[in-house]
C-alpha atoms as a PDB file:
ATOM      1  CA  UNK A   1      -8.581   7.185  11.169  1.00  0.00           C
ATOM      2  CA  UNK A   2      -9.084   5.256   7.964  1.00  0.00           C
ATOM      3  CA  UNK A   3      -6.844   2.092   7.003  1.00  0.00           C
ATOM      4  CA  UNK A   4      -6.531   0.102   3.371  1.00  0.00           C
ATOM      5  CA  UNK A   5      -5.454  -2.497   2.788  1.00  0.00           C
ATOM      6  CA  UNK A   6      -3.669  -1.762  -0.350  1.00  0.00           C
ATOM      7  CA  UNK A   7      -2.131  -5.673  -1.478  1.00  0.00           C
ATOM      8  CA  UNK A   8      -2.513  -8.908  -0.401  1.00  0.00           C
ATOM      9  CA  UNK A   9      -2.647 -12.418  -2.016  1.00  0.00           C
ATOM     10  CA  UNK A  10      -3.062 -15.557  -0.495  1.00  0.00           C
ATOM     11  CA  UNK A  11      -3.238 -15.473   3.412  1.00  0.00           C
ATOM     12  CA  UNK A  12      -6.545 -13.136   3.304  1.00  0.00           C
ATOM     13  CA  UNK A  13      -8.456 -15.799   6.097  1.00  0.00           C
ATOM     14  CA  UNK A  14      -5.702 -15.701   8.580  1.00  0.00           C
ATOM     15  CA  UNK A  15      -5.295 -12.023   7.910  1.00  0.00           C
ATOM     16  CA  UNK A  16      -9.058 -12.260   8.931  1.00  0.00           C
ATOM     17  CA  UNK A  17      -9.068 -13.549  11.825  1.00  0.00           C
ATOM     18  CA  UNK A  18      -6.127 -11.876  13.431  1.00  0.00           C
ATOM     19  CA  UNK A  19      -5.278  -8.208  12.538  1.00  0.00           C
ATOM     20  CA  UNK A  20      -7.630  -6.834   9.891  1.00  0.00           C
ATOM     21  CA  UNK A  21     -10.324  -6.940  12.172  1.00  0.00           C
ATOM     22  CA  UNK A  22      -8.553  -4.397  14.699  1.00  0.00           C
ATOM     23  CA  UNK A  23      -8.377  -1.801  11.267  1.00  0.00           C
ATOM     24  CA  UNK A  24     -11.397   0.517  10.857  1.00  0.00           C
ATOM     25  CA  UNK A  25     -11.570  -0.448   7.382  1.00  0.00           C
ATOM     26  CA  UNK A  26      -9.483  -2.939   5.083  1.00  0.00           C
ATOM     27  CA  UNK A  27      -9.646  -4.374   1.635  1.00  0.00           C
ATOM     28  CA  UNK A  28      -7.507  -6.841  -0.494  1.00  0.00           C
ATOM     29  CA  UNK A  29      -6.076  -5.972  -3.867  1.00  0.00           C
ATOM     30  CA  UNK A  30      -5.916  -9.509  -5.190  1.00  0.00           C
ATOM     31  CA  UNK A  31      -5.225 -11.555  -8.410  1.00  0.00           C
ATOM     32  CA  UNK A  32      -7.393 -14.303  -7.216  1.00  0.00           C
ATOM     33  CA  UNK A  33     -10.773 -14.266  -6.656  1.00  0.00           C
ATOM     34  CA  UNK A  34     -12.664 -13.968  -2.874  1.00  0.00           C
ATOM     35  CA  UNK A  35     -15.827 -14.569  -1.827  1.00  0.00           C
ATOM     36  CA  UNK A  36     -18.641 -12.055  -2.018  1.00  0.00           C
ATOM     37  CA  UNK A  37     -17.949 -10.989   2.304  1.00  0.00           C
ATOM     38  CA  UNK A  38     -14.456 -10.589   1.710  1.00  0.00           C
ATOM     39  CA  UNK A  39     -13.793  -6.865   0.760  1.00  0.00           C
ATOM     40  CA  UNK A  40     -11.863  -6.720  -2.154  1.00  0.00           C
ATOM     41  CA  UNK A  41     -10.925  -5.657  -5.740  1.00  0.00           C
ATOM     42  CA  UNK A  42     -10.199  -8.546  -8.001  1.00  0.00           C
ATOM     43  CA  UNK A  43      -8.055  -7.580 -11.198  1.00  0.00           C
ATOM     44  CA  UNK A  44      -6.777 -10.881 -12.909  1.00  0.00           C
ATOM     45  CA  UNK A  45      -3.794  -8.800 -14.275  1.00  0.00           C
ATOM     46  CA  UNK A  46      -2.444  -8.402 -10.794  1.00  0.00           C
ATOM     47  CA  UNK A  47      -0.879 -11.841 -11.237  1.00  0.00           C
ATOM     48  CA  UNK A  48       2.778 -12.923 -10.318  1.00  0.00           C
ATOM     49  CA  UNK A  49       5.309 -10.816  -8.502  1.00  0.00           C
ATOM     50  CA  UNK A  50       6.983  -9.865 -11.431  1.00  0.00           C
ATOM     51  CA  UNK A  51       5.545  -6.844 -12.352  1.00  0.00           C
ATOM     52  CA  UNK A  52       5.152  -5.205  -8.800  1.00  0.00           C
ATOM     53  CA  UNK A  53       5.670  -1.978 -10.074  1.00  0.00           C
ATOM     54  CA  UNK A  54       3.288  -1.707 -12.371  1.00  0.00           C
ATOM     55  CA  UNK A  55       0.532  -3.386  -9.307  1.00  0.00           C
ATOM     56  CA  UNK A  56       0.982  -0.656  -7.268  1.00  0.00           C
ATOM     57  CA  UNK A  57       0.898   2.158  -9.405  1.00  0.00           C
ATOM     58  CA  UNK A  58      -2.238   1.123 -10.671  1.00  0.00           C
ATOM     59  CA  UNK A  59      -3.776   0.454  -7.061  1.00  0.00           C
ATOM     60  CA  UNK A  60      -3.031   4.131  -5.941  1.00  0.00           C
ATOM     61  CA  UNK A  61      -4.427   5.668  -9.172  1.00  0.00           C
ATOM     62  CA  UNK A  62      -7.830   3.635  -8.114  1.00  0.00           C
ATOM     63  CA  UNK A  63      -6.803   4.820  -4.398  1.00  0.00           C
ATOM     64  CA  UNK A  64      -6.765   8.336  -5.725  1.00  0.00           C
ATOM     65  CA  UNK A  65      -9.701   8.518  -9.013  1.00  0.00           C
ATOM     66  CA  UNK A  66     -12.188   6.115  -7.374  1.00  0.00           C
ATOM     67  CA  UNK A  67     -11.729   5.983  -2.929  1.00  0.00           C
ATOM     68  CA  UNK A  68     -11.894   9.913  -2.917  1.00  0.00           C
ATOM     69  CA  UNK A  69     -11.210  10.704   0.977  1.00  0.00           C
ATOM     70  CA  UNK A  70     -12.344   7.646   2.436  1.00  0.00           C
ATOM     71  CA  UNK A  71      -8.925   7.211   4.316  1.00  0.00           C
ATOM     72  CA  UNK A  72      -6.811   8.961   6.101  1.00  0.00           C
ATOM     73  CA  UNK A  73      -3.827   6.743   6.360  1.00  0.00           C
ATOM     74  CA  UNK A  74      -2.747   4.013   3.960  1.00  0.00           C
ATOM     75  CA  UNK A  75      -1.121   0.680   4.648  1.00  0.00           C
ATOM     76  CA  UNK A  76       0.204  -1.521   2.314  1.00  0.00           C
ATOM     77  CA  UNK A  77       1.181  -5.025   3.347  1.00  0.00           C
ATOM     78  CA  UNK A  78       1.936  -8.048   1.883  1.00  0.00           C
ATOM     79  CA  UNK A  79       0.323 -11.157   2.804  1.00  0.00           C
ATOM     80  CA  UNK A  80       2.739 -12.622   4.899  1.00  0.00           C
ATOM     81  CA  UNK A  81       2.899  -9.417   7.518  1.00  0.00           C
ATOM     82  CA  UNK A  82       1.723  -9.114  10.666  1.00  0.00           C
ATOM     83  CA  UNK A  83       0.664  -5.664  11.954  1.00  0.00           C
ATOM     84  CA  UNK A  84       0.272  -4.838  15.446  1.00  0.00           C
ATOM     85  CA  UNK A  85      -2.806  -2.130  14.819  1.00  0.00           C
ATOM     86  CA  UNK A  86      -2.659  -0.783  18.090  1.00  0.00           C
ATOM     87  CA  UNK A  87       1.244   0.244  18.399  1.00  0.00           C
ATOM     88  CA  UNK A  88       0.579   1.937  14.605  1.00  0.00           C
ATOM     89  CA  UNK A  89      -2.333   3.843  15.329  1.00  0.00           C
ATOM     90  CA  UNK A  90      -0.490   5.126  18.725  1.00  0.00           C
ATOM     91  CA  UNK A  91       2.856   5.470  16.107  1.00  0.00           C
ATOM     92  CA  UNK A  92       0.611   7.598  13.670  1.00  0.00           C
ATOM     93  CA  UNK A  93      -0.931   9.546  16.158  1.00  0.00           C
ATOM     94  CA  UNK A  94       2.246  11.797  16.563  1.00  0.00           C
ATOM     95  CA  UNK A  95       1.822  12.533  13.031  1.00  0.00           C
ATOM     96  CA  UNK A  96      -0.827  14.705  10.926  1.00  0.00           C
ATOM     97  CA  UNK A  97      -3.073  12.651   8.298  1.00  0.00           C
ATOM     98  CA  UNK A  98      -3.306  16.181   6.859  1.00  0.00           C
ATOM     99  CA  UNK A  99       0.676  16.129   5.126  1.00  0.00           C
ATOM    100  CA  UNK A 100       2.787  13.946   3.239  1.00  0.00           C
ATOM    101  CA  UNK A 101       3.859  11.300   5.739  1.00  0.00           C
ATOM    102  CA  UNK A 102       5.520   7.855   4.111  1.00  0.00           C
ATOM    103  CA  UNK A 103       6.793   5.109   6.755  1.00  0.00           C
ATOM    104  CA  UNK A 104       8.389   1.809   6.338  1.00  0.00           C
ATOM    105  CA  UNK A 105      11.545   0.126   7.910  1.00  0.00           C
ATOM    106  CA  UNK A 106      14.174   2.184   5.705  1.00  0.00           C
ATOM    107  CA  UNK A 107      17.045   0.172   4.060  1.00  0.00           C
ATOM    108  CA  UNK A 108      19.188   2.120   2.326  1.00  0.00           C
ATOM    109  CA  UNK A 109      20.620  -0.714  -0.039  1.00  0.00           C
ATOM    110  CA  UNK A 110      19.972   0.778  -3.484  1.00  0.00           C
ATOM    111  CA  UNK A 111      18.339   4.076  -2.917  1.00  0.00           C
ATOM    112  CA  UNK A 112      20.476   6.671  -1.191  1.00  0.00           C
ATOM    113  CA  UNK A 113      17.927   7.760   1.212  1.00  0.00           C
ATOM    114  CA  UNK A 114      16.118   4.577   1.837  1.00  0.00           C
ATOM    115  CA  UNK A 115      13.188   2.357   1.022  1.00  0.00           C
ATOM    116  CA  UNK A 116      10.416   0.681   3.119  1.00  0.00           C
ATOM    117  CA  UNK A 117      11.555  -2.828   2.286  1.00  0.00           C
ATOM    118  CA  UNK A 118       8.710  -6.009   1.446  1.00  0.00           C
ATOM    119  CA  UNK A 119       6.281  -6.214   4.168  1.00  0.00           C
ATOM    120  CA  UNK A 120       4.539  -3.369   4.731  1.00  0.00           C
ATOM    121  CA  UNK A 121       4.531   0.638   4.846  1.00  0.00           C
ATOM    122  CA  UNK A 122       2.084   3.859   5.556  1.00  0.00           C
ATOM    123  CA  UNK A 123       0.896   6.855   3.389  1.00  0.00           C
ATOM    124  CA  UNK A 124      -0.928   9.423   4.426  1.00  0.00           C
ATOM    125  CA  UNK A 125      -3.430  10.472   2.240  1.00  0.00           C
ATOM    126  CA  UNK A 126      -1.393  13.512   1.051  1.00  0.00           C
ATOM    127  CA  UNK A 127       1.519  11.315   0.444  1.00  0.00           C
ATOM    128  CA  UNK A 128      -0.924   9.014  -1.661  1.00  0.00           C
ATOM    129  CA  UNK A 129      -1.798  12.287  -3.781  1.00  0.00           C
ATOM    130  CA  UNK A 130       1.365  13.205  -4.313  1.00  0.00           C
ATOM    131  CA  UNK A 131       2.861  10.013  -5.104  1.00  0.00           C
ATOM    132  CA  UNK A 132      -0.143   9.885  -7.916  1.00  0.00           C
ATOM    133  CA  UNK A 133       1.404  12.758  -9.597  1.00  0.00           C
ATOM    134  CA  UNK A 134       4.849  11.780  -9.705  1.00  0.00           C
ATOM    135  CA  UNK A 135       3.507   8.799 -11.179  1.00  0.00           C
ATOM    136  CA  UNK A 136       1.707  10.657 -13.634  1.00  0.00           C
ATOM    137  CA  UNK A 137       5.276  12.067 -15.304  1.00  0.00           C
ATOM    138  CA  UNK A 138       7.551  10.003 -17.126  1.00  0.00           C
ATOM    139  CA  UNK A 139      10.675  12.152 -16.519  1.00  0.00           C
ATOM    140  CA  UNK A 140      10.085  11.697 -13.211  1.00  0.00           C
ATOM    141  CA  UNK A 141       8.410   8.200 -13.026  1.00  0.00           C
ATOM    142  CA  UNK A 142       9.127   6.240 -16.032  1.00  0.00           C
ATOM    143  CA  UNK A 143       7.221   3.338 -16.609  1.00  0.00           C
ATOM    144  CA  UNK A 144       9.209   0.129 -15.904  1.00  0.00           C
ATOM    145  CA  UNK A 145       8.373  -3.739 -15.726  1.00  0.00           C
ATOM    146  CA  UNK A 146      10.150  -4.771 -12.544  1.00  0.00           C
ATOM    147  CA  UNK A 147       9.337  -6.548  -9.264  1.00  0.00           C
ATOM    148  CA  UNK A 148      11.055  -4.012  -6.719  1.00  0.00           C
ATOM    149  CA  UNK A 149       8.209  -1.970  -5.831  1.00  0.00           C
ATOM    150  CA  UNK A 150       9.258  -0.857  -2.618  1.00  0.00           C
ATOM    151  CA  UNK A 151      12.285   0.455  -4.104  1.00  0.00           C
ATOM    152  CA  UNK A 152      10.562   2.670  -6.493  1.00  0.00           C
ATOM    153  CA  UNK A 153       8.010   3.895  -3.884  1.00  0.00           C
ATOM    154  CA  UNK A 154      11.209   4.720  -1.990  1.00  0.00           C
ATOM    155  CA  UNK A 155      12.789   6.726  -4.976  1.00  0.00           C
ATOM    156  CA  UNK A 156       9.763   9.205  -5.233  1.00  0.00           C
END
């Protein structure tokens, strides 16, 4: 099982030395940059929580065009989550990497069938693709400038 870290900003030390180690694999998407031995992709216009939207589409298109099949399972988290690895992997486990899996604590504020909310949610790689496509159409993914990213992941 393969894990990514898919965003994270300023807490990437503590992160560290607590739960990313426990992953199989990890890296920060960050809009500051990290020293050389901490794995991650540095892209200044990732800055300020305004345009959240527009951060993550652009980290699953690199997900998709430039990670291949690396991973199995995606996590996204922000930098103030904790993840206990152990409980997900035994969570995920139930569940084939092979189809479109999405979890996430589901509010339903918004989005009549619910949303991960903030912290943190799971793709499976065939969710990833998929959600690239959508992404890909403007009828059904119109590009917007907004900060609720987990309520547009939600949508499609």
């Amino acid at each position: 099982m393969g894990w990514l870290w898919l965003y994270a900003l300023i807490q990437a030390h503590t992160i560290l030395e607590t739960w990313a180690k426990r992953c199989d694999d990890f890296i920060f998407f960050t809009d500051s940059p990290m020293s050389a031995e901490i794995p991650h992709i540095y892209w200044k216009e990732l800055h300020s929580r305004d345009h959240s939207w527009e951060k993550i589409r652009r980290i699953f298109n690199h997900v998709v065009d430039d990670m291949e099949d690396e991973y199995d399972w995606y996590l996204r988290a922000d930098d103030d989550a904790y993840v206990i690895v152990e409980n997900l992997r035994h969570f995920l486990a139930n569940y084939s990497s092979k189809e479109p899996h999405y979890f996430g604590y589901r509010w339903n504020f918004f989005v009549p069938h619910g949303y991960a909310d903030g912290g943190v949610y799971v793709l499976s790689r065939p969710a990833v693709e998929v959600f690239n496509r959508v992404m890909e159409d403007p009828k059904l993914c119109p590009e917007l400038h907004r900060a609720e990213e987990d309520q547009e992941v939600g949508k499609h």
